[in-house]
C-alpha atoms as a PDB file:
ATOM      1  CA  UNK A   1       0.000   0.000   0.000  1.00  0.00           C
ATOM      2  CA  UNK A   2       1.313   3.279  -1.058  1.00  0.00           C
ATOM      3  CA  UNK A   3       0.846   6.663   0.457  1.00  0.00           C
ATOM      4  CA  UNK A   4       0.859   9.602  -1.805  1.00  0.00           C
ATOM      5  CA  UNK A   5       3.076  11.882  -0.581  1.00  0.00           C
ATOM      6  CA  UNK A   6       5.681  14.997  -2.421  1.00  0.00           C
ATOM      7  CA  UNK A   7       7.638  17.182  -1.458  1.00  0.00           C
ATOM      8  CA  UNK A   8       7.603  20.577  -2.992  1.00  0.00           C
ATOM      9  CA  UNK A   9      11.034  21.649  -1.765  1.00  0.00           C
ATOM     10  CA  UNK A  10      12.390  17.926  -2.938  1.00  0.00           C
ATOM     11  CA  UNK A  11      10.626  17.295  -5.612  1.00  0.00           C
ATOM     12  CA  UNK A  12      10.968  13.826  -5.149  1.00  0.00           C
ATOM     13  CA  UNK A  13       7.923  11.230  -4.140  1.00  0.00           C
ATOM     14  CA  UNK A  14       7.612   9.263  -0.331  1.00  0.00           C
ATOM     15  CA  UNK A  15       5.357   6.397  -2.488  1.00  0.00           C
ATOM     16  CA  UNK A  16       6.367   3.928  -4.676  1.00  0.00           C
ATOM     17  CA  UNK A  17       9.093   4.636  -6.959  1.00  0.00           C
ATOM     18  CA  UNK A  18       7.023   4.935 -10.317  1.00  0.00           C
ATOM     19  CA  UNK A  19       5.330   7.750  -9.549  1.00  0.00           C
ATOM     20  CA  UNK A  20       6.585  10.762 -11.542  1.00  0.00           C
ATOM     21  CA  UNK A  21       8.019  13.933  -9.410  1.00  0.00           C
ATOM     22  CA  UNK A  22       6.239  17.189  -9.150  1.00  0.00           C
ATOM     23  CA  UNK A  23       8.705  18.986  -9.218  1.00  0.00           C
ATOM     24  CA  UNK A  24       9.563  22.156  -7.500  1.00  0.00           C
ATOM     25  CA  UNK A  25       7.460  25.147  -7.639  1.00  0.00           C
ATOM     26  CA  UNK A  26       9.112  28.584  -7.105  1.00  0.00           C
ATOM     27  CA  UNK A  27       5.454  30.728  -5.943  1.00  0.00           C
ATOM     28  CA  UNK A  28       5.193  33.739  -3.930  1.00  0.00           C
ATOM     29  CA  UNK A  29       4.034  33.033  -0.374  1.00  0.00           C
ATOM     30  CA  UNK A  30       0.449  34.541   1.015  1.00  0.00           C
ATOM     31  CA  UNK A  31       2.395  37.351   3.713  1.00  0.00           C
ATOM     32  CA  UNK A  32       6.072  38.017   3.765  1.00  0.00           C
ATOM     33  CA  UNK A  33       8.139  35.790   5.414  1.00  0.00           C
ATOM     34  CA  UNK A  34       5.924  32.727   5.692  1.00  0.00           C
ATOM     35  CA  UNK A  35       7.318  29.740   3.892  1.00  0.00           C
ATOM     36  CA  UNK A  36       4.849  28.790   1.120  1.00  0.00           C
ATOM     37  CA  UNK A  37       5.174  25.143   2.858  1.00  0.00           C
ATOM     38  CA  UNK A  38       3.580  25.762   5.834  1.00  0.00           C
ATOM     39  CA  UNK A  39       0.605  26.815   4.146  1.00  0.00           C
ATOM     40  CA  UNK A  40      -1.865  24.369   3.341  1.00  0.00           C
ATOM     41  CA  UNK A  41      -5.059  23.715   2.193  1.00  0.00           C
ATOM     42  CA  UNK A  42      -6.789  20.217   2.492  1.00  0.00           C
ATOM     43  CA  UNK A  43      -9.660  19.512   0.632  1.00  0.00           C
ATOM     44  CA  UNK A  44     -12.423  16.675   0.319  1.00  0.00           C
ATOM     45  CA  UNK A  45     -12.235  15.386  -3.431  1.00  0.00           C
ATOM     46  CA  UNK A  46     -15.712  14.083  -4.414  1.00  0.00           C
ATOM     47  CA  UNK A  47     -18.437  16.370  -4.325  1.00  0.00           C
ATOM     48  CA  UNK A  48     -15.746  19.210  -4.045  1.00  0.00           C
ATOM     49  CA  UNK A  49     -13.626  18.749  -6.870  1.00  0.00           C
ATOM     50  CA  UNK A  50     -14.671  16.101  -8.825  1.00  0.00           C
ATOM     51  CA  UNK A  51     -18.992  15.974  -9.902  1.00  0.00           C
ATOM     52  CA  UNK A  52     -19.542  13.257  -7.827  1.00  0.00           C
ATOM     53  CA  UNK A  53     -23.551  13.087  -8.118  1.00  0.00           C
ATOM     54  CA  UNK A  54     -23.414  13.808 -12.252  1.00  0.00           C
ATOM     55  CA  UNK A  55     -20.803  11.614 -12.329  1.00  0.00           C
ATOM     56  CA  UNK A  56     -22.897   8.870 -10.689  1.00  0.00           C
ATOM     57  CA  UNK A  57     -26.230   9.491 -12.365  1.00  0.00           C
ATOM     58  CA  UNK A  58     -24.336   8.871 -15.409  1.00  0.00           C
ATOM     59  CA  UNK A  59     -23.275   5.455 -14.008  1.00  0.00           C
ATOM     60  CA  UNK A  60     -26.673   4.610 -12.745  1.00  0.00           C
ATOM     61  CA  UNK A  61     -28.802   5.385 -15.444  1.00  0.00           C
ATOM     62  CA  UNK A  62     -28.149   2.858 -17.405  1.00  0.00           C
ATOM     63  CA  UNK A  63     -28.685   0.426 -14.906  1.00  0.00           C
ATOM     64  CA  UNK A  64     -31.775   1.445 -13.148  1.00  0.00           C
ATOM     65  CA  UNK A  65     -33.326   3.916 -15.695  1.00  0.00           C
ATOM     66  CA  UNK A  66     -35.897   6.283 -14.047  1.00  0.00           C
ATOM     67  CA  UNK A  67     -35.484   5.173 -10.965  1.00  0.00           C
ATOM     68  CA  UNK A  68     -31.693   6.415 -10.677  1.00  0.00           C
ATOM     69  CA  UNK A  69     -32.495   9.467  -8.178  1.00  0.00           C
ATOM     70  CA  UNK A  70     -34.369   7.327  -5.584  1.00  0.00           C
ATOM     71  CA  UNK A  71     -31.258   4.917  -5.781  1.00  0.00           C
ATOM     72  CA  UNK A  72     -29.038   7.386  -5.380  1.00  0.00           C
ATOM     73  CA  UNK A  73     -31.156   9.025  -2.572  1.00  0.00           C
ATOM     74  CA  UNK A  74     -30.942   5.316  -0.712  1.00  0.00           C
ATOM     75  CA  UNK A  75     -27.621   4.854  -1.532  1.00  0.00           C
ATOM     76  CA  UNK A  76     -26.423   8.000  -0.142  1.00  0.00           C
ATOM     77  CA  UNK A  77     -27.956   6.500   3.289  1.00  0.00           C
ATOM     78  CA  UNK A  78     -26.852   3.203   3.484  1.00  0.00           C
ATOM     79  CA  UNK A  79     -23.309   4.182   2.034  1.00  0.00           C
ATOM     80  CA  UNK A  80     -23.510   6.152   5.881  1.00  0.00           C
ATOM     81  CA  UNK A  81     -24.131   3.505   7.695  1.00  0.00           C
ATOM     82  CA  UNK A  82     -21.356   0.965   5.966  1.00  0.00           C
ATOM     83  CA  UNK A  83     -18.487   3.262   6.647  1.00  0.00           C
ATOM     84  CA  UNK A  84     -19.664   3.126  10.306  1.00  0.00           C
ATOM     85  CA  UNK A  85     -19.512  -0.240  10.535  1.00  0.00           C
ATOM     86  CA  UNK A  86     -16.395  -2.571  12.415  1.00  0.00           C
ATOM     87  CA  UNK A  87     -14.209  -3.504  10.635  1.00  0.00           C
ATOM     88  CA  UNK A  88     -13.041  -1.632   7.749  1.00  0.00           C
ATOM     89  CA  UNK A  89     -14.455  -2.610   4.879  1.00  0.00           C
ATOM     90  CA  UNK A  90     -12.633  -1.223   1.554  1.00  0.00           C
ATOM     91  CA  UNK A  91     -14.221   1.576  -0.242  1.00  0.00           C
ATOM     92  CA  UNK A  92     -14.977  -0.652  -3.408  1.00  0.00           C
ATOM     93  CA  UNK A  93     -16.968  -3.009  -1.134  1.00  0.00           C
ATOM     94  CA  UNK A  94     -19.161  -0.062   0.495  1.00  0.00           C
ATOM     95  CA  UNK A  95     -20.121   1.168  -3.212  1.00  0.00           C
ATOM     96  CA  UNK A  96     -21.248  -2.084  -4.314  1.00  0.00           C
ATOM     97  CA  UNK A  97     -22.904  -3.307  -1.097  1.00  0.00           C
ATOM     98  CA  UNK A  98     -24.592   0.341  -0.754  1.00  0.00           C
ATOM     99  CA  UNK A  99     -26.099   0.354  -4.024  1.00  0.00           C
ATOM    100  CA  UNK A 100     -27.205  -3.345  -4.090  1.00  0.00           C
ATOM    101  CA  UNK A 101     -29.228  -2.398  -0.361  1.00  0.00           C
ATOM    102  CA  UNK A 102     -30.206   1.025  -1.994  1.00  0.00           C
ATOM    103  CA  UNK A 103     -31.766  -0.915  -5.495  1.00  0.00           C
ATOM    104  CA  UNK A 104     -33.158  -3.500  -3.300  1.00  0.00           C
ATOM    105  CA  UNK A 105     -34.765  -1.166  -0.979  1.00  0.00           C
ATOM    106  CA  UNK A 106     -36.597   1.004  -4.089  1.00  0.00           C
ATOM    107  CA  UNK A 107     -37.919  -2.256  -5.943  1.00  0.00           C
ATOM    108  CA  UNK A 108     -34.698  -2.717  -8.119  1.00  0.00           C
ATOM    109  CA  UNK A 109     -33.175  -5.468  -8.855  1.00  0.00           C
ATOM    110  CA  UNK A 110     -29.525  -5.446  -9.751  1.00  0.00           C
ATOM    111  CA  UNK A 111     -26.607  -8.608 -10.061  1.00  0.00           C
ATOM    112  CA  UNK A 112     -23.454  -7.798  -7.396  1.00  0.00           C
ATOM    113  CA  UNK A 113     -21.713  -7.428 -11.048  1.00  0.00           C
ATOM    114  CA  UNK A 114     -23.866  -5.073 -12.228  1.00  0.00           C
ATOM    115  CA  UNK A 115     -23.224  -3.222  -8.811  1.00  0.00           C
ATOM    116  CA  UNK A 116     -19.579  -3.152  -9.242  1.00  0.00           C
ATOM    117  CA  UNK A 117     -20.133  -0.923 -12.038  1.00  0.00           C
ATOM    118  CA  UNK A 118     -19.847   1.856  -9.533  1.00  0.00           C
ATOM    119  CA  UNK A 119     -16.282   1.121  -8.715  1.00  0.00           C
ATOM    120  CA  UNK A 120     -15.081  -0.290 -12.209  1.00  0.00           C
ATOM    121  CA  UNK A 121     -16.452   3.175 -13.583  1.00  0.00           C
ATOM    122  CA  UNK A 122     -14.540   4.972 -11.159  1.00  0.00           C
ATOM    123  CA  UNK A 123     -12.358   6.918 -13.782  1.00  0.00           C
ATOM    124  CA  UNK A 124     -15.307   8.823 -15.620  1.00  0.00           C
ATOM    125  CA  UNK A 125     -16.158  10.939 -12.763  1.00  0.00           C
ATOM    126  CA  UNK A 126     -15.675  14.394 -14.088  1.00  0.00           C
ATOM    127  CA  UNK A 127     -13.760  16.958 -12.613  1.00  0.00           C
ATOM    128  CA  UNK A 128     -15.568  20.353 -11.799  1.00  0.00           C
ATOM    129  CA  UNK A 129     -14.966  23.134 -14.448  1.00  0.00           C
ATOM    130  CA  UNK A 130     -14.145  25.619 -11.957  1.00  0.00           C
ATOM    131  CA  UNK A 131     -11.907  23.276 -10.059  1.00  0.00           C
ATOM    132  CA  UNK A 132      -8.624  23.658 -12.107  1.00  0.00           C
ATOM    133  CA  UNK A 133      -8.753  27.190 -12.004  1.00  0.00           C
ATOM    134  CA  UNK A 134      -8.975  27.357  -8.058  1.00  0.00           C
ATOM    135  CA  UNK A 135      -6.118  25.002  -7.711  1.00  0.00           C
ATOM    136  CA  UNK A 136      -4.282  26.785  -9.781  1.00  0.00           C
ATOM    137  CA  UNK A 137      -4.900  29.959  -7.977  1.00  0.00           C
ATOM    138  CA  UNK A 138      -4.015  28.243  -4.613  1.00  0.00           C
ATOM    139  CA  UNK A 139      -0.753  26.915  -5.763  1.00  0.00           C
ATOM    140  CA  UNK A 140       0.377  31.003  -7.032  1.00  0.00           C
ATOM    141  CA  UNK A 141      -0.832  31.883  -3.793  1.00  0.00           C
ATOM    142  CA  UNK A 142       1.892  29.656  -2.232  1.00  0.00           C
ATOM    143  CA  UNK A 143      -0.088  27.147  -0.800  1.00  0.00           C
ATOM    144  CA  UNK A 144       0.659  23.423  -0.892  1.00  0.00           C
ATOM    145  CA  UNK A 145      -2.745  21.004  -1.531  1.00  0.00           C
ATOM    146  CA  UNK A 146      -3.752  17.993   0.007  1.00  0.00           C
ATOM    147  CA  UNK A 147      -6.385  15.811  -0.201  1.00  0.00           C
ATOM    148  CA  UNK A 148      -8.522  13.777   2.521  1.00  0.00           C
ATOM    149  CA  UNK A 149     -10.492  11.607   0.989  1.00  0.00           C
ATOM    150  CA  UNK A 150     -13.318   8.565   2.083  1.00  0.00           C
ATOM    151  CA  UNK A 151     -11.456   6.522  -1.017  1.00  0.00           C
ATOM    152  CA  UNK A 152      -9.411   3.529  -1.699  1.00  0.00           C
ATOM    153  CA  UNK A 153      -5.442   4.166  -3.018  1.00  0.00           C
ATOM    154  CA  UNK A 154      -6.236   2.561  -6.093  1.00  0.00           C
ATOM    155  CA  UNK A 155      -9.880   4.237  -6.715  1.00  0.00           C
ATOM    156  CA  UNK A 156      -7.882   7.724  -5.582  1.00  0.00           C
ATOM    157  CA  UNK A 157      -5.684   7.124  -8.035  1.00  0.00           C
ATOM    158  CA  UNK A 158      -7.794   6.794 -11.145  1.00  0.00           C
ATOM    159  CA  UNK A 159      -9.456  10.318  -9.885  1.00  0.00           C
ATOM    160  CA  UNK A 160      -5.629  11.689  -9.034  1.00  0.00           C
ATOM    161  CA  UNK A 161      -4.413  10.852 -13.289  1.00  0.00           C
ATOM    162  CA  UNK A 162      -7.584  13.166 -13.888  1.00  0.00           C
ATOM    163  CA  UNK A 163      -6.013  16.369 -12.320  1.00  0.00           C
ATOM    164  CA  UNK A 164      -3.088  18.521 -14.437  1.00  0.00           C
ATOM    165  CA  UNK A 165      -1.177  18.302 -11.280  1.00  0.00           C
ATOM    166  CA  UNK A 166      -0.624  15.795  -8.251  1.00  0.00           C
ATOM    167  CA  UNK A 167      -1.511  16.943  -4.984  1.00  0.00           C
ATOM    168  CA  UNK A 168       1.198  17.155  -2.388  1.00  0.00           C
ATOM    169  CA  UNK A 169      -0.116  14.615   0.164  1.00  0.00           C
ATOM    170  CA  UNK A 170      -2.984  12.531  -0.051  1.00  0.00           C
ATOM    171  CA  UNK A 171      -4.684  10.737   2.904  1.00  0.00           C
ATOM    172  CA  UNK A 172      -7.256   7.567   1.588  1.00  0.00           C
ATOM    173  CA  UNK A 173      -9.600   5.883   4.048  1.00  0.00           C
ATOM    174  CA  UNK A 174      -7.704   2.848   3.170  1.00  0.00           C
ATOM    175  CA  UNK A 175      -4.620   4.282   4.516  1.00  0.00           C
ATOM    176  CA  UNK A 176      -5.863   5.100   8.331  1.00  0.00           C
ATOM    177  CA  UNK A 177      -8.606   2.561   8.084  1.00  0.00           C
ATOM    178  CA  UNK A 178     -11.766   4.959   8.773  1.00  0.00           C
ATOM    179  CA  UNK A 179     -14.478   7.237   6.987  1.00  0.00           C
ATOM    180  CA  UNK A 180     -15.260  10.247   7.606  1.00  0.00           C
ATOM    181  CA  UNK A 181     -16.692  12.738   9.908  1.00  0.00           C
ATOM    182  CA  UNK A 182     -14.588  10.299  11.970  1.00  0.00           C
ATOM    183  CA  UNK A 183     -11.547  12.547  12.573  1.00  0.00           C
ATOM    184  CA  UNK A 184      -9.198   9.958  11.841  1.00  0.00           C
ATOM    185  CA  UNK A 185      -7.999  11.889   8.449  1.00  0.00           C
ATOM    186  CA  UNK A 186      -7.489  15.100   9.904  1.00  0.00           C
ATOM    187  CA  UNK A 187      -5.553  14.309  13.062  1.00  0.00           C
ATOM    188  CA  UNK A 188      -3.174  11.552  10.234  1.00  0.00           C
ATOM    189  CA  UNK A 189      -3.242  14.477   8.084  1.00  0.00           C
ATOM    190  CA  UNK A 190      -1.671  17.311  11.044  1.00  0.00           C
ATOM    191  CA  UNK A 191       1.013  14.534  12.337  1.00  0.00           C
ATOM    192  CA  UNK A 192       1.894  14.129   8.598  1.00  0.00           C
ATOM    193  CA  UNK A 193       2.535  17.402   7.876  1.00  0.00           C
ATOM    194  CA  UNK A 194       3.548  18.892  11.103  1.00  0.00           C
ATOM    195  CA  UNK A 195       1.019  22.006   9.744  1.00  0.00           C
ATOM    196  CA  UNK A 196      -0.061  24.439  12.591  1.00  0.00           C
ATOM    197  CA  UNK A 197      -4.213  25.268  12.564  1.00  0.00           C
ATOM    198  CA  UNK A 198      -3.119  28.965  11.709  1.00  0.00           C
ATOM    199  CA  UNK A 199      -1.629  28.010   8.759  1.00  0.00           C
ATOM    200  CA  UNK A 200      -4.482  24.974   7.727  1.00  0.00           C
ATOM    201  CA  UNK A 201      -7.778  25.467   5.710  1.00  0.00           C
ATOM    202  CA  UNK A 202      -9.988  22.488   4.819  1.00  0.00           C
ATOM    203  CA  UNK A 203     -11.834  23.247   1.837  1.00  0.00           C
ATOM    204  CA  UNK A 204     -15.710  20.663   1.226  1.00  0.00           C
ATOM    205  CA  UNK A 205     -18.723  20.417  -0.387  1.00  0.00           C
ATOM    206  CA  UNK A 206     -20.146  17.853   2.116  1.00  0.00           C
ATOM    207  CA  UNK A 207     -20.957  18.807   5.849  1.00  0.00           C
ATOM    208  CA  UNK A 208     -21.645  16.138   7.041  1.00  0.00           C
ATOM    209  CA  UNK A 209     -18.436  14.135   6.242  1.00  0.00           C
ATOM    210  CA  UNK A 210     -15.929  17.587   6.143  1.00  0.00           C
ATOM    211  CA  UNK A 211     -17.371  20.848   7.780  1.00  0.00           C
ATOM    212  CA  UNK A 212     -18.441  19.087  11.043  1.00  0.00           C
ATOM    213  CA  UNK A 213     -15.461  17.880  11.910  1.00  0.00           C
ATOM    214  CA  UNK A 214     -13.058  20.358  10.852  1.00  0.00           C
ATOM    215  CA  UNK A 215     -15.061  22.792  13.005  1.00  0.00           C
ATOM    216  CA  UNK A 216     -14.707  20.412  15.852  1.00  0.00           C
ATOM    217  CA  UNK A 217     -10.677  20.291  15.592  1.00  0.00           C
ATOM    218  CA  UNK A 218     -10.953  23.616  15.228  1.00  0.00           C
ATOM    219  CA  UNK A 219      -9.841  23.784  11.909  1.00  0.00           C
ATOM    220  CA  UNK A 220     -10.708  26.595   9.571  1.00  0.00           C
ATOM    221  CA  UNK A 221     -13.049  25.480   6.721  1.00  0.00           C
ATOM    222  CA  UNK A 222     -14.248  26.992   3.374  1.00  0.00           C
ATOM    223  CA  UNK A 223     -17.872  25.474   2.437  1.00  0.00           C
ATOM    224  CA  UNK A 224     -18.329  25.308  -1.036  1.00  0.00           C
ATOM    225  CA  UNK A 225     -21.846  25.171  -0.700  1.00  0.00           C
ATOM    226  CA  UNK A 226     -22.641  23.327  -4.249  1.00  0.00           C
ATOM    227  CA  UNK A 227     -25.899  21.905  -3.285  1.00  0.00           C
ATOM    228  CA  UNK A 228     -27.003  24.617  -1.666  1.00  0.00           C
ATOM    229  CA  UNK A 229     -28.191  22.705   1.439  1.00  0.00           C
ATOM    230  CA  UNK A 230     -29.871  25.641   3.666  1.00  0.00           C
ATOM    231  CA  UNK A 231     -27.333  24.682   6.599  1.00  0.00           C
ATOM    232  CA  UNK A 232     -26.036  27.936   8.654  1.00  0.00           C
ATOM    233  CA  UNK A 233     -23.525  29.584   6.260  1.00  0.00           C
ATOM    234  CA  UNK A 234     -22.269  31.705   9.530  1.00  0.00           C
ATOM    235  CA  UNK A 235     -21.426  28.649  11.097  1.00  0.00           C
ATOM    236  CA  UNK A 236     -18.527  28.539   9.495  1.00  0.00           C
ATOM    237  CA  UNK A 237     -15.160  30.659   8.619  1.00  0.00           C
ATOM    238  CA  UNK A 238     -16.298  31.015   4.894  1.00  0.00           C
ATOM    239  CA  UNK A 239     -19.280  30.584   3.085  1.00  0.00           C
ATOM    240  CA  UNK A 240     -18.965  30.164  -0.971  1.00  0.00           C
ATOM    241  CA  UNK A 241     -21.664  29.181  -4.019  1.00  0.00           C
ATOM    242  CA  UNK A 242     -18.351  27.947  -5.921  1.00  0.00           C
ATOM    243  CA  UNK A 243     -14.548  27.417  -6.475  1.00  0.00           C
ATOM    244  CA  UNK A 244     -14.062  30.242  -8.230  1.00  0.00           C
ATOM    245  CA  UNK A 245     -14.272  32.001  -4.882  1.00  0.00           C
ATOM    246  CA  UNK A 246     -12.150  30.207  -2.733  1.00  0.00           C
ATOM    247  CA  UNK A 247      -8.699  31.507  -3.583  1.00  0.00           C
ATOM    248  CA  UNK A 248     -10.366  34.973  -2.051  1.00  0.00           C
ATOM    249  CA  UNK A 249     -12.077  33.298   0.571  1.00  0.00           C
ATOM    250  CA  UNK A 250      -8.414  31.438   1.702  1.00  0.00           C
ATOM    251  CA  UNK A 251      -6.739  34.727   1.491  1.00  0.00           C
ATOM    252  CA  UNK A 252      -8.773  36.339   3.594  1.00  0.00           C
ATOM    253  CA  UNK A 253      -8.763  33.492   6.191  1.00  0.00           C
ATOM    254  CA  UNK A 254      -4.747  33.723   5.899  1.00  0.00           C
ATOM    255  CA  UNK A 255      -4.820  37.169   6.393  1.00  0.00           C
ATOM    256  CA  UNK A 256      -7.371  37.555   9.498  1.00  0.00           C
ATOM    257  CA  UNK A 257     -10.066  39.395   7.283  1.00  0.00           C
ATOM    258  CA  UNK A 258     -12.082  36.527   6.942  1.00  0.00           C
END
């Protein structure tokens, strides 16, 4: 098992030794004299960055026709409740077993093969439009990336080949054996990195699995409120419709404006 880690003063990868470098990147830091490295922003991937619930419609549809928003509506719940269960199970396993108790529950009947689809299709979710940009922005701004993510290494790494550039660390569910809101990926993430909360921002879509907890380890969070859920948008230390305002959003945090 391979953890995705790089160093952006090294260049040079902690994982296996195929992996290409990233390679150094000379960018200005947020305030003067604060190492660009110390800076970082975590984010959750799917949902956030990547269209998880297009993405999966597109999957779905094919196999349960009309019926593809009350499976994902039941699969949304029962993929909850798996990750809570003892012990692990892998990632690949909760898709599949979610969406076979999610058809079954609706009145649809699908083969454990056809139910696999999810994870065998893994590679066509599509990445956000406005997602590149943002990183992008982040990365001139100084900051190093990361991602946390309820995902297998292998599944990650489909998603990862997607993106123009690797993030800097990435922390699976299969590597510290847990699913979020469990805080298991935050607290791996902070020994990891050795990043202080000042200099941390977790950026998420979902708050449930993200905002929660990152408000409970007193982490600063940017909501990238996609779905536009109607939870308390002052509830947390930035509120935004989309990625194209993060970068201000994170600046602000850095700054003490926010």
């Amino acid at each position: 098992m391979n953890w995705l880690m790089t160093s952006r003063t090294t260049g040079t990868w902690s994982g296996s030794e195929n992996r290409r470098p990233l390679g150094m990147m000379a960018t200005p830091p947020i305030r003067a004299g604060t190492p660009p490295e110390k800076r970082w922003i975590t984010f959750d991937c799917f949902g956030t960055l990547v269209d998880w619930h297009s993405g999966f419609s597109t999957i779905l549809r094919p196999l349960v026709g009309n019926r593809t928003p009350d499976v994902e509506r039941a699969y949304h719940r029962f993929e909850r409740l798996l990750e809570a269960e003892t012990p692990h199970r892998m990632y690949k396993d909760v898709l599949a077993m979610a969406l076979l108790r999610a058809a079954a529950e609706v009145g649809v009947t699908l083969s454990e093969s056809q139910a696999r689809t999810l994870p065998d299709s893994w590679a066509t979710l599509p990445v956000f439009d406005d997602t590149e940009p943002m990183l992008a922005g982040l990365r001139a701004m100084g900051c190093s990336l990361a991602v946390l993510t309820n995902c297998d290494e292998d599944l990650f790494e489909e998603t990862h080949r997607a993106f123009r550039h690797r993030f800097d660390l990435v922390v699976t569910a299969e590597r510290v054996r847990d699913y979020k809101p469990s805080p298991t990926h935050f607290r791996f993430f902070s020994r990891s990195s050795g990043v202080r909360h000042a200099d941390w921002v977790h950026i998420a879509c979902s708050w449930f699995h993200d905002i929660v907890p990152a408000r409970e380890l007193g982490i600063k969070q940017v909501w990238v409120d996609r779905e536009d859920t109607g939870q308390d948008g002052s509830a947390v230390s930035a509120h935004v419709r989309s990625a194209a305002e993060v970068c201000r959003a994170v600046a602000a945090l850095y700054d003490g404006s926010g």
